[in-house]
PDB file of N, CA and C in Angstrom:
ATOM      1  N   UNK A   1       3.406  29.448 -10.299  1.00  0.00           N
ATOM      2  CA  UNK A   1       3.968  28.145 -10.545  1.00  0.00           C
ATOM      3  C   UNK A   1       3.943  27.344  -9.250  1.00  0.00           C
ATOM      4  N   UNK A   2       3.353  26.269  -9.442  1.00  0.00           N
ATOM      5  CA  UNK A   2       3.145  25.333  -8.312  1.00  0.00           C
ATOM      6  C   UNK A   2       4.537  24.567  -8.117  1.00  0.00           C
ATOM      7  N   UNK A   3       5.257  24.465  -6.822  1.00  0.00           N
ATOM      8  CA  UNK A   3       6.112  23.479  -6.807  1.00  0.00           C
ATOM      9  C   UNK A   3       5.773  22.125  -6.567  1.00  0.00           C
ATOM     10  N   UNK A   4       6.233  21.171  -7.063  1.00  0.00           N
ATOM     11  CA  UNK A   4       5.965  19.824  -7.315  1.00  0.00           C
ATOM     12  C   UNK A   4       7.147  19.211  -7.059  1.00  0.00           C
ATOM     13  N   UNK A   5       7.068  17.856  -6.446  1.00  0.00           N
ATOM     14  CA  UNK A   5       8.356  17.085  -5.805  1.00  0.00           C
ATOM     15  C   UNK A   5       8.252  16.048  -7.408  1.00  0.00           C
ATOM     16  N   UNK A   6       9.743  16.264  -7.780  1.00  0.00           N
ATOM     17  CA  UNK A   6       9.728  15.299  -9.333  1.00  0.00           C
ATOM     18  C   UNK A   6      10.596  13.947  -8.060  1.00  0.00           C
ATOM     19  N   UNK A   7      10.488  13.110  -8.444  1.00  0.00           N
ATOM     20  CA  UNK A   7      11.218  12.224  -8.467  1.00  0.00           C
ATOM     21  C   UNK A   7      12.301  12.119  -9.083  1.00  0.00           C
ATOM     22  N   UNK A   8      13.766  11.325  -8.421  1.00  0.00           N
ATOM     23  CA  UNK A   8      14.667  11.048  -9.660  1.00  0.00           C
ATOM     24  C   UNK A   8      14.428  10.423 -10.778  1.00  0.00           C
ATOM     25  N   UNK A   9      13.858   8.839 -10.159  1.00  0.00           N
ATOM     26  CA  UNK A   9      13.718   7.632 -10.996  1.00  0.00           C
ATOM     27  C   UNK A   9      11.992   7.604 -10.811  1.00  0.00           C
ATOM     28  N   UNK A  10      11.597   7.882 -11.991  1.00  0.00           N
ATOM     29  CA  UNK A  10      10.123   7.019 -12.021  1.00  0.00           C
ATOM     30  C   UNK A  10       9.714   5.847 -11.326  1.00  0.00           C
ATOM     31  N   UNK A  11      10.464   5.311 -12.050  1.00  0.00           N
ATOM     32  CA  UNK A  11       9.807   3.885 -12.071  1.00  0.00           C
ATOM     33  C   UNK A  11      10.173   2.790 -10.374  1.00  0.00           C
ATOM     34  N   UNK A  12      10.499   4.031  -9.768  1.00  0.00           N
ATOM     35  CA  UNK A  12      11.206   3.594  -7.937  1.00  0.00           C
ATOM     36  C   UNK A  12      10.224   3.593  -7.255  1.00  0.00           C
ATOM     37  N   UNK A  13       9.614   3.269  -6.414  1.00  0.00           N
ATOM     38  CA  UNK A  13       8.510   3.722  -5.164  1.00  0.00           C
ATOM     39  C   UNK A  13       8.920   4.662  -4.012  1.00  0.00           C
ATOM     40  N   UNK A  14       8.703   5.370  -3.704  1.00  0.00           N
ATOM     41  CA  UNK A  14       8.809   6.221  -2.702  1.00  0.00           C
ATOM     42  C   UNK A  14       9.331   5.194  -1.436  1.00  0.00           C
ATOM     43  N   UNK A  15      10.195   5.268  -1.061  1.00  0.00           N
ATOM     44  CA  UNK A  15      10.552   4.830  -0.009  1.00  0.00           C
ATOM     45  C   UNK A  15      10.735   5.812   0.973  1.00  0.00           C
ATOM     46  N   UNK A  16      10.274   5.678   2.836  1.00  0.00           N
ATOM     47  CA  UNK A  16      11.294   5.698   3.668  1.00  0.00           C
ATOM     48  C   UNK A  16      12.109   5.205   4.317  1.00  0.00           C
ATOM     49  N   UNK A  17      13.046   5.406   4.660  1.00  0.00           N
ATOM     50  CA  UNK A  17      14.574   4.407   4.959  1.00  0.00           C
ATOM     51  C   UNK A  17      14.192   3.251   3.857  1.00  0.00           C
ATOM     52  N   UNK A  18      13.719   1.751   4.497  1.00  0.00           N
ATOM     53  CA  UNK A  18      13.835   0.719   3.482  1.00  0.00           C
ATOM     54  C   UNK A  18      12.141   0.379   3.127  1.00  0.00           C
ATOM     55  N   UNK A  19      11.361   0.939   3.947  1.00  0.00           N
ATOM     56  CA  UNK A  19      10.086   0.599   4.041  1.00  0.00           C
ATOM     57  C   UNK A  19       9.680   1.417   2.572  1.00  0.00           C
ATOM     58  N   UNK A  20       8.392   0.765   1.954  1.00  0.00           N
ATOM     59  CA  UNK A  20       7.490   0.878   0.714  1.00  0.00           C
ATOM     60  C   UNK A  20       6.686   2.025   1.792  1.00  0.00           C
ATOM     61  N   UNK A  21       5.906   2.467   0.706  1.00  0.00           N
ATOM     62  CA  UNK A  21       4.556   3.414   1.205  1.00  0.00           C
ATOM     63  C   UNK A  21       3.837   2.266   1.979  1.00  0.00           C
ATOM     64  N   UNK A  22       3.331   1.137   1.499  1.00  0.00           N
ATOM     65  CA  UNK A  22       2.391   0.033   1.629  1.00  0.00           C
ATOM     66  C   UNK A  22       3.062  -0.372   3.114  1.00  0.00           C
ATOM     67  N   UNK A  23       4.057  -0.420   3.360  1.00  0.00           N
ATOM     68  CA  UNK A  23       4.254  -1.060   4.548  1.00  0.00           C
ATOM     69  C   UNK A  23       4.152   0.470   5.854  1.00  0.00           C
ATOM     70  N   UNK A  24       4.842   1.444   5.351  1.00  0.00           N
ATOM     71  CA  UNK A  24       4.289   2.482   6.588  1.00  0.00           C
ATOM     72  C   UNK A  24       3.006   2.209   6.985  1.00  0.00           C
ATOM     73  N   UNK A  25       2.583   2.194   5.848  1.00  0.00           N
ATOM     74  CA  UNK A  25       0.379   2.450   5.552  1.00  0.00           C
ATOM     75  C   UNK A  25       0.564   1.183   6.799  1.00  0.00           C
ATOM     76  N   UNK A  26       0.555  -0.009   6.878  1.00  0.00           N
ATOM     77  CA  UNK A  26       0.483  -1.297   7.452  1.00  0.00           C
ATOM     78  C   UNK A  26       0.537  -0.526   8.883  1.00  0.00           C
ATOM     79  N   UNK A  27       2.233  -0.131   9.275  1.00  0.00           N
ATOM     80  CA  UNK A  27       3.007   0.157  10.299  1.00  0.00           C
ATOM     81  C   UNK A  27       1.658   0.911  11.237  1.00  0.00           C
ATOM     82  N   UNK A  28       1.716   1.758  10.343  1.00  0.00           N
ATOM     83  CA  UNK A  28       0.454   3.145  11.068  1.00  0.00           C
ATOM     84  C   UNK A  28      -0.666   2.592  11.370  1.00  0.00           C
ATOM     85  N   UNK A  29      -1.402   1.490  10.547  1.00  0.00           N
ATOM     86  CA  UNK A  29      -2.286   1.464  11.003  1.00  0.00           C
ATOM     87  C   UNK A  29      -2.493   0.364  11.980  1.00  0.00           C
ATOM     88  N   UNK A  30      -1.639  -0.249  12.024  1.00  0.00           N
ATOM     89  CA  UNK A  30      -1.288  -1.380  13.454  1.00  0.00           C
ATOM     90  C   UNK A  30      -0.933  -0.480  14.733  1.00  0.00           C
ATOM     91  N   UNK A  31      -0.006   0.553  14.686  1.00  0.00           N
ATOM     92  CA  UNK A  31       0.002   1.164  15.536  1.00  0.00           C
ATOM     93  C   UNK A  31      -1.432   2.161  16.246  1.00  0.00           C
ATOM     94  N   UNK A  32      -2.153   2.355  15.583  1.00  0.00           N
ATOM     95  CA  UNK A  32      -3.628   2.948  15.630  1.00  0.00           C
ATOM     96  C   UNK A  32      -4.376   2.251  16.009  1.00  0.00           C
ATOM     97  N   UNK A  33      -4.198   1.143  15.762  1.00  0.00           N
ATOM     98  CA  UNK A  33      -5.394  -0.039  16.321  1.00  0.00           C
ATOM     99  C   UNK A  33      -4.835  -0.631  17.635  1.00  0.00           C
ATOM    100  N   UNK A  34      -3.389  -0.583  17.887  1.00  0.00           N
ATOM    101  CA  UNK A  34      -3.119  -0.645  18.698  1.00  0.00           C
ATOM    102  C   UNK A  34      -3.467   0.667  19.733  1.00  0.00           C
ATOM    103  N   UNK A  35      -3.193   1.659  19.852  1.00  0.00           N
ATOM    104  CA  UNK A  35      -3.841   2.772  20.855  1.00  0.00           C
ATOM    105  C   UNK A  35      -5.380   2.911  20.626  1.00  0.00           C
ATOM    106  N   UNK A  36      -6.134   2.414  19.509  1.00  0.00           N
ATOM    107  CA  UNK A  36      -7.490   2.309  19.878  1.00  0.00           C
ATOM    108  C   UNK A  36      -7.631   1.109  21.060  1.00  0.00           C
ATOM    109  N   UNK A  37      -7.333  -0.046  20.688  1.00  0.00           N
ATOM    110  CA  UNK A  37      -7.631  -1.002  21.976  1.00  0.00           C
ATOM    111  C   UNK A  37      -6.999  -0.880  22.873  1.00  0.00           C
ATOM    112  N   UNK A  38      -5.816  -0.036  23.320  1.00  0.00           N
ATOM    113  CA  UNK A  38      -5.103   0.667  24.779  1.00  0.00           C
ATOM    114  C   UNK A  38      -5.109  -0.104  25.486  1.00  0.00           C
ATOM    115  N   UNK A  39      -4.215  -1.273  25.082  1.00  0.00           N
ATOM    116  CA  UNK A  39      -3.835  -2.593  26.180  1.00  0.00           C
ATOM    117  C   UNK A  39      -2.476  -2.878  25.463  1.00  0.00           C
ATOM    118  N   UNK A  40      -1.813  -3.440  26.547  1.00  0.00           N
ATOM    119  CA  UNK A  40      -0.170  -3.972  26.222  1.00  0.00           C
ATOM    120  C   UNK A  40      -0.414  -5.401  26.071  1.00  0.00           C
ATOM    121  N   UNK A  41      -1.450  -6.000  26.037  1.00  0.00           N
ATOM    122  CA  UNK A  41      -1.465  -7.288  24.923  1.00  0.00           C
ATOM    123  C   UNK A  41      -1.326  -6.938  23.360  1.00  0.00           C
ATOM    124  N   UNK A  42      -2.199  -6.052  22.696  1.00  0.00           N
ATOM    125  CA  UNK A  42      -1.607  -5.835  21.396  1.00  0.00           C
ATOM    126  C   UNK A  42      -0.591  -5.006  20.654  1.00  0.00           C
ATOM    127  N   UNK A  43       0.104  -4.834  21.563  1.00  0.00           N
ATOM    128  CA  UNK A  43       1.400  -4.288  21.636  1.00  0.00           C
ATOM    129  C   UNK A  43       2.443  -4.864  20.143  1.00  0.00           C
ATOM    130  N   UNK A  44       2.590  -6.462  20.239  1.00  0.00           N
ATOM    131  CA  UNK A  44       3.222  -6.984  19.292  1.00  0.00           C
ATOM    132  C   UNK A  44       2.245  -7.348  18.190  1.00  0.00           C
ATOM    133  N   UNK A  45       1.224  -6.655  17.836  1.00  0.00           N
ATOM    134  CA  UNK A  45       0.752  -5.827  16.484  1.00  0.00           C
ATOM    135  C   UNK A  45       1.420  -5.363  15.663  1.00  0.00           C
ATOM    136  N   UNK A  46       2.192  -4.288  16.794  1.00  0.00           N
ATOM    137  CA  UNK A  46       2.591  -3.749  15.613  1.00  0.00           C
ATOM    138  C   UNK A  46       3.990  -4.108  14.702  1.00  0.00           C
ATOM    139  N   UNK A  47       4.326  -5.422  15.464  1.00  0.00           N
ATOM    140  CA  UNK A  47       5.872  -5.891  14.940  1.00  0.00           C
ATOM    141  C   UNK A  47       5.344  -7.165  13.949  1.00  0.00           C
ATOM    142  N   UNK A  48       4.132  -7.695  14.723  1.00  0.00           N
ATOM    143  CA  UNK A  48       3.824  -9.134  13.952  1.00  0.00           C
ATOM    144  C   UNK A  48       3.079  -8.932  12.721  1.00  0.00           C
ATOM    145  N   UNK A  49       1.942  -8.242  12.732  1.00  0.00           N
ATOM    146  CA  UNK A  49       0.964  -7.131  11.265  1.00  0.00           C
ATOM    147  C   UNK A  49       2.183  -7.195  10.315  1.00  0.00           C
ATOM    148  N   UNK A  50       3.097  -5.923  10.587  1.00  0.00           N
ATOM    149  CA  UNK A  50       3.961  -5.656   9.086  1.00  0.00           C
ATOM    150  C   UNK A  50       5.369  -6.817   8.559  1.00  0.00           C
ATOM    151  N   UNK A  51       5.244  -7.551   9.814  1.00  0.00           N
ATOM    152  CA  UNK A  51       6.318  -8.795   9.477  1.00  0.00           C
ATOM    153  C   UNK A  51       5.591  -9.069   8.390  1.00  0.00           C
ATOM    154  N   UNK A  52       4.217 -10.075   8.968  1.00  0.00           N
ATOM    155  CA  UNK A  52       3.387 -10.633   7.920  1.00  0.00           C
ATOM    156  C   UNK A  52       3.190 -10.401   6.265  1.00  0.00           C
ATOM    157  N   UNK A  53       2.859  -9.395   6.657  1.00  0.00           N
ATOM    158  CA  UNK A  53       2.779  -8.390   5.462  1.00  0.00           C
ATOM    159  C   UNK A  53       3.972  -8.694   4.223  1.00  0.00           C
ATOM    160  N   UNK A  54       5.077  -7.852   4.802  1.00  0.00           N
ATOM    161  CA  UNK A  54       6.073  -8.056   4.626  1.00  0.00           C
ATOM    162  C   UNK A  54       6.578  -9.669   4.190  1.00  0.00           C
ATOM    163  N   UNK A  55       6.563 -10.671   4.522  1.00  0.00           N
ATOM    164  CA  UNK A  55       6.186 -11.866   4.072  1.00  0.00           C
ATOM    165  C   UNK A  55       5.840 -12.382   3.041  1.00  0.00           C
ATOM    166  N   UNK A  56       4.624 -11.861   3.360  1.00  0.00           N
ATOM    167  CA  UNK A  56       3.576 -12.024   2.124  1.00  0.00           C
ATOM    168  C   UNK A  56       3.950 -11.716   0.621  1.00  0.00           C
ATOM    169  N   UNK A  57       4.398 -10.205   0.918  1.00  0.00           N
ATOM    170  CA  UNK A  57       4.929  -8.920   0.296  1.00  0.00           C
ATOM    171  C   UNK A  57       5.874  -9.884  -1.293  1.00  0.00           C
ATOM    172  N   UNK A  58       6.634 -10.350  -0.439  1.00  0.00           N
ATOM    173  CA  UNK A  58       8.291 -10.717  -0.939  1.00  0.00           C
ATOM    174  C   UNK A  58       7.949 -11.516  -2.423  1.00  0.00           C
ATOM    175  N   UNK A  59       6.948 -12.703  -2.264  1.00  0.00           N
ATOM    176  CA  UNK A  59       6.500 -13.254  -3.276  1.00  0.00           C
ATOM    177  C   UNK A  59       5.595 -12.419  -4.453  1.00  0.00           C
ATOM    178  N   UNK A  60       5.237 -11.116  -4.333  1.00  0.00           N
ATOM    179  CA  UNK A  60       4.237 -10.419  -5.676  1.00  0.00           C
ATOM    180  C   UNK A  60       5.170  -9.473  -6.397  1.00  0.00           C
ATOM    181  N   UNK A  61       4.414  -8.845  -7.314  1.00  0.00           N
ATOM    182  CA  UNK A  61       5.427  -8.278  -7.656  1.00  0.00           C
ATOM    183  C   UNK A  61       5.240  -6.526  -7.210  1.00  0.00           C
ATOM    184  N   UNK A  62       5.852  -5.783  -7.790  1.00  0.00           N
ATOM    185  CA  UNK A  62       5.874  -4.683  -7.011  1.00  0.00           C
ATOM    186  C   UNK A  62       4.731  -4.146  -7.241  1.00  0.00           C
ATOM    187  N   UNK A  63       3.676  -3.421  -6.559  1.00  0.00           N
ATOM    188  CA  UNK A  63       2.892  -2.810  -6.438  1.00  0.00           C
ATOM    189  C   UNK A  63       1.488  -3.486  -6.195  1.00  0.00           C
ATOM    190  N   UNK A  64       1.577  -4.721  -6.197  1.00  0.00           N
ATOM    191  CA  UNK A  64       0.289  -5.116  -6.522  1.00  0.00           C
ATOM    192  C   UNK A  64      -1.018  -5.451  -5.082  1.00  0.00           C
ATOM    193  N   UNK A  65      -0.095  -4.753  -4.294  1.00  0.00           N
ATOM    194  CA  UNK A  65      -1.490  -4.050  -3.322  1.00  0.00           C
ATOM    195  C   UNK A  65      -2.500  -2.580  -3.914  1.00  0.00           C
ATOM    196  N   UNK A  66      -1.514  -1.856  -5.104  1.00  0.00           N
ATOM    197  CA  UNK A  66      -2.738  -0.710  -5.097  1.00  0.00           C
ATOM    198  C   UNK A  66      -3.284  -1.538  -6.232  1.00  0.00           C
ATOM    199  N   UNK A  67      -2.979  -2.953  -7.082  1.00  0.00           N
ATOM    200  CA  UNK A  67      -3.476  -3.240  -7.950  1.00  0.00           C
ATOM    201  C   UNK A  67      -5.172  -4.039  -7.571  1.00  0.00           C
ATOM    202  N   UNK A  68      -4.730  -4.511  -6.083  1.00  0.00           N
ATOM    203  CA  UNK A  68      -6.059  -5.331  -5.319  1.00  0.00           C
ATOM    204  C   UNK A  68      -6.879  -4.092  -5.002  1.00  0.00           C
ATOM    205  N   UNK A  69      -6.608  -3.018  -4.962  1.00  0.00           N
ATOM    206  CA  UNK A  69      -7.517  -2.081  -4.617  1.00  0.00           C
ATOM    207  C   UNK A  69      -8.069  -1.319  -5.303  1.00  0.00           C
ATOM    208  N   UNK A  70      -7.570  -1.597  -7.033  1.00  0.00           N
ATOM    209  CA  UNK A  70      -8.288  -0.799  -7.823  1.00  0.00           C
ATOM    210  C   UNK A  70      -9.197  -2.532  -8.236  1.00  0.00           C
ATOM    211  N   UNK A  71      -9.060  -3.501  -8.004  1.00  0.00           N
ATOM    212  CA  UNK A  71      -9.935  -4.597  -8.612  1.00  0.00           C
ATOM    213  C   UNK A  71     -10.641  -5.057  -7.352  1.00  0.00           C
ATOM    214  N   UNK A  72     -10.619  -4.164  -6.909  1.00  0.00           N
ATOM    215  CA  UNK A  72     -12.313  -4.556  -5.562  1.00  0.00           C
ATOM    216  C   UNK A  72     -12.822  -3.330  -5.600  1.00  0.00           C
ATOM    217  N   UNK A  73     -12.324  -2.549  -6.209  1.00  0.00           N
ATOM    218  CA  UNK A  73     -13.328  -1.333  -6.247  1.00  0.00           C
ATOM    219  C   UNK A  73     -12.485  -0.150  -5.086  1.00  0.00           C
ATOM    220  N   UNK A  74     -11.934  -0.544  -4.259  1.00  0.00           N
ATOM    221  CA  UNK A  74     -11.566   0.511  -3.044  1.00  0.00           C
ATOM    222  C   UNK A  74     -10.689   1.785  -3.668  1.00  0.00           C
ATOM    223  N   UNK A  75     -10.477   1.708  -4.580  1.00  0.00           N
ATOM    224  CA  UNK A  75      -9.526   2.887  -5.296  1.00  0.00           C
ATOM    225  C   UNK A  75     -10.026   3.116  -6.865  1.00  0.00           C
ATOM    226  N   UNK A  76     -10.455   4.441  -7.303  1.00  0.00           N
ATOM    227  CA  UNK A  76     -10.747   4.307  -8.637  1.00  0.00           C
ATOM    228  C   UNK A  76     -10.054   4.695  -9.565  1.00  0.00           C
ATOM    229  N   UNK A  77      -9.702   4.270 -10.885  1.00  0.00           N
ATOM    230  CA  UNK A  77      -9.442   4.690 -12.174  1.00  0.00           C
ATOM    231  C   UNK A  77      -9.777   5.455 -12.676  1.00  0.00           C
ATOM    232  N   UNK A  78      -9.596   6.648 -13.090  1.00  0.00           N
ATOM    233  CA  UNK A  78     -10.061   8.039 -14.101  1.00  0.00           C
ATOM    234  C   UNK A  78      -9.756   7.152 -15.218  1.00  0.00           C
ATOM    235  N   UNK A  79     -10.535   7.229 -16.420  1.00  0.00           N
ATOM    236  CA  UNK A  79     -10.138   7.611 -17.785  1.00  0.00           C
ATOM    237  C   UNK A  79     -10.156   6.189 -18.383  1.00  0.00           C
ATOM    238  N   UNK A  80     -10.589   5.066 -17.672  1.00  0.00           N
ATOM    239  CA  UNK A  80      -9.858   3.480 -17.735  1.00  0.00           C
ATOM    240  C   UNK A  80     -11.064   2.635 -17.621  1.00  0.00           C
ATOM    241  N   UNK A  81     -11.234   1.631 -18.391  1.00  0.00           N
ATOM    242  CA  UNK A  81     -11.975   0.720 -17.993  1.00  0.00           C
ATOM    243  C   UNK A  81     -12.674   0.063 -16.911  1.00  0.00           C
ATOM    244  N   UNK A  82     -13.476  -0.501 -16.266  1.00  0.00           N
ATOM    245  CA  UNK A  82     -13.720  -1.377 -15.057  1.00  0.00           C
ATOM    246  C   UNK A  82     -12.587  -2.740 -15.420  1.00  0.00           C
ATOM    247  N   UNK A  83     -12.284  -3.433 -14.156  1.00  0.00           N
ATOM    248  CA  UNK A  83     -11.023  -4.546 -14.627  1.00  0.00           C
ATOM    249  C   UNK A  83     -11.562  -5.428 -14.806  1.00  0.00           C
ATOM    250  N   UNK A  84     -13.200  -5.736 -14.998  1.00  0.00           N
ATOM    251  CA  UNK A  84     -13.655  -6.921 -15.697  1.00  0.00           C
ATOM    252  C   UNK A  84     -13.942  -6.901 -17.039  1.00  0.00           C
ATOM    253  N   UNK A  85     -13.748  -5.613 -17.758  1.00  0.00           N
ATOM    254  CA  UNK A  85     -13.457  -5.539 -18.887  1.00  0.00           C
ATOM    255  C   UNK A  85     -12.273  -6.095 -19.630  1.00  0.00           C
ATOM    256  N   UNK A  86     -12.787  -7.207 -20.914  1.00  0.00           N
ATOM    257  CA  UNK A  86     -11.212  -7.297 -21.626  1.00  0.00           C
ATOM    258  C   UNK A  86     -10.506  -7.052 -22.606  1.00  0.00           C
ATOM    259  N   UNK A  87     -11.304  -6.650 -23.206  1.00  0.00           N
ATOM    260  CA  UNK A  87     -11.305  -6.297 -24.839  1.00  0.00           C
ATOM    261  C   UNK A  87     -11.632  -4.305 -24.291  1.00  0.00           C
ATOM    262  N   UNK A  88     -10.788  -4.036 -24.767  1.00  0.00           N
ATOM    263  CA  UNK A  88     -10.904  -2.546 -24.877  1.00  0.00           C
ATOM    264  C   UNK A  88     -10.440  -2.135 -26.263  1.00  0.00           C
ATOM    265  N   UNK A  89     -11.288  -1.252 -26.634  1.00  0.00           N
ATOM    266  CA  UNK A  89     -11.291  -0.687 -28.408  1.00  0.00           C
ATOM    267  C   UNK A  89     -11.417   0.703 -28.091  1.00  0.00           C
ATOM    268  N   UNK A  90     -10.166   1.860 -28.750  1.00  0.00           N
ATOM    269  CA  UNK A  90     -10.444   2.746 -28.312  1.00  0.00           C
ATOM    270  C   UNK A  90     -10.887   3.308 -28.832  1.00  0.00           C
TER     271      UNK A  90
END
């Protein structure tokens, strides 16, 4: 028997402390691009990136960064249509 982490609430996003998955993902990778270019000019990357974000964030509704990434192609669907499909008949 495999152990598996259930969630309480489904329908919640994984949070740590107050941050979404989507904004760590941001956090990390500002911080990465920051030690790739290894200068203390892009230092406030990594505060100004996930502000933005975050910003941005406030006006969509929940999730709809993995929704831009399954409709450009960067993430795929098992079992599901392409999203320029509209009419689905099963």
């Amino acid at each position: 028997m495999d152990g598996a982490r259930v969630p309480r609430y489904l329908h919640l996003p994984v949070q740590i402390l107050w941050f979404d998955m989507e904004d760590i993902a941001i956090i990390s990778a500002s911080y990465a691009l920051w030690l790739i270019l290894d200068t203390w000019y892009a230092l406030p990357l990594i505060v100004i990136l996930p502000w933005l974000f975050k910003s941005a964030k406030t006006n969509k509704p929940r999730g709809f960064l993995r929704h831009l990434l399954y409709a450009y192609g960067v993430q795929k669907l098992t079992h599901y249509p392409p999203p320029h499909i509209e009419v689905f008949e099963e």
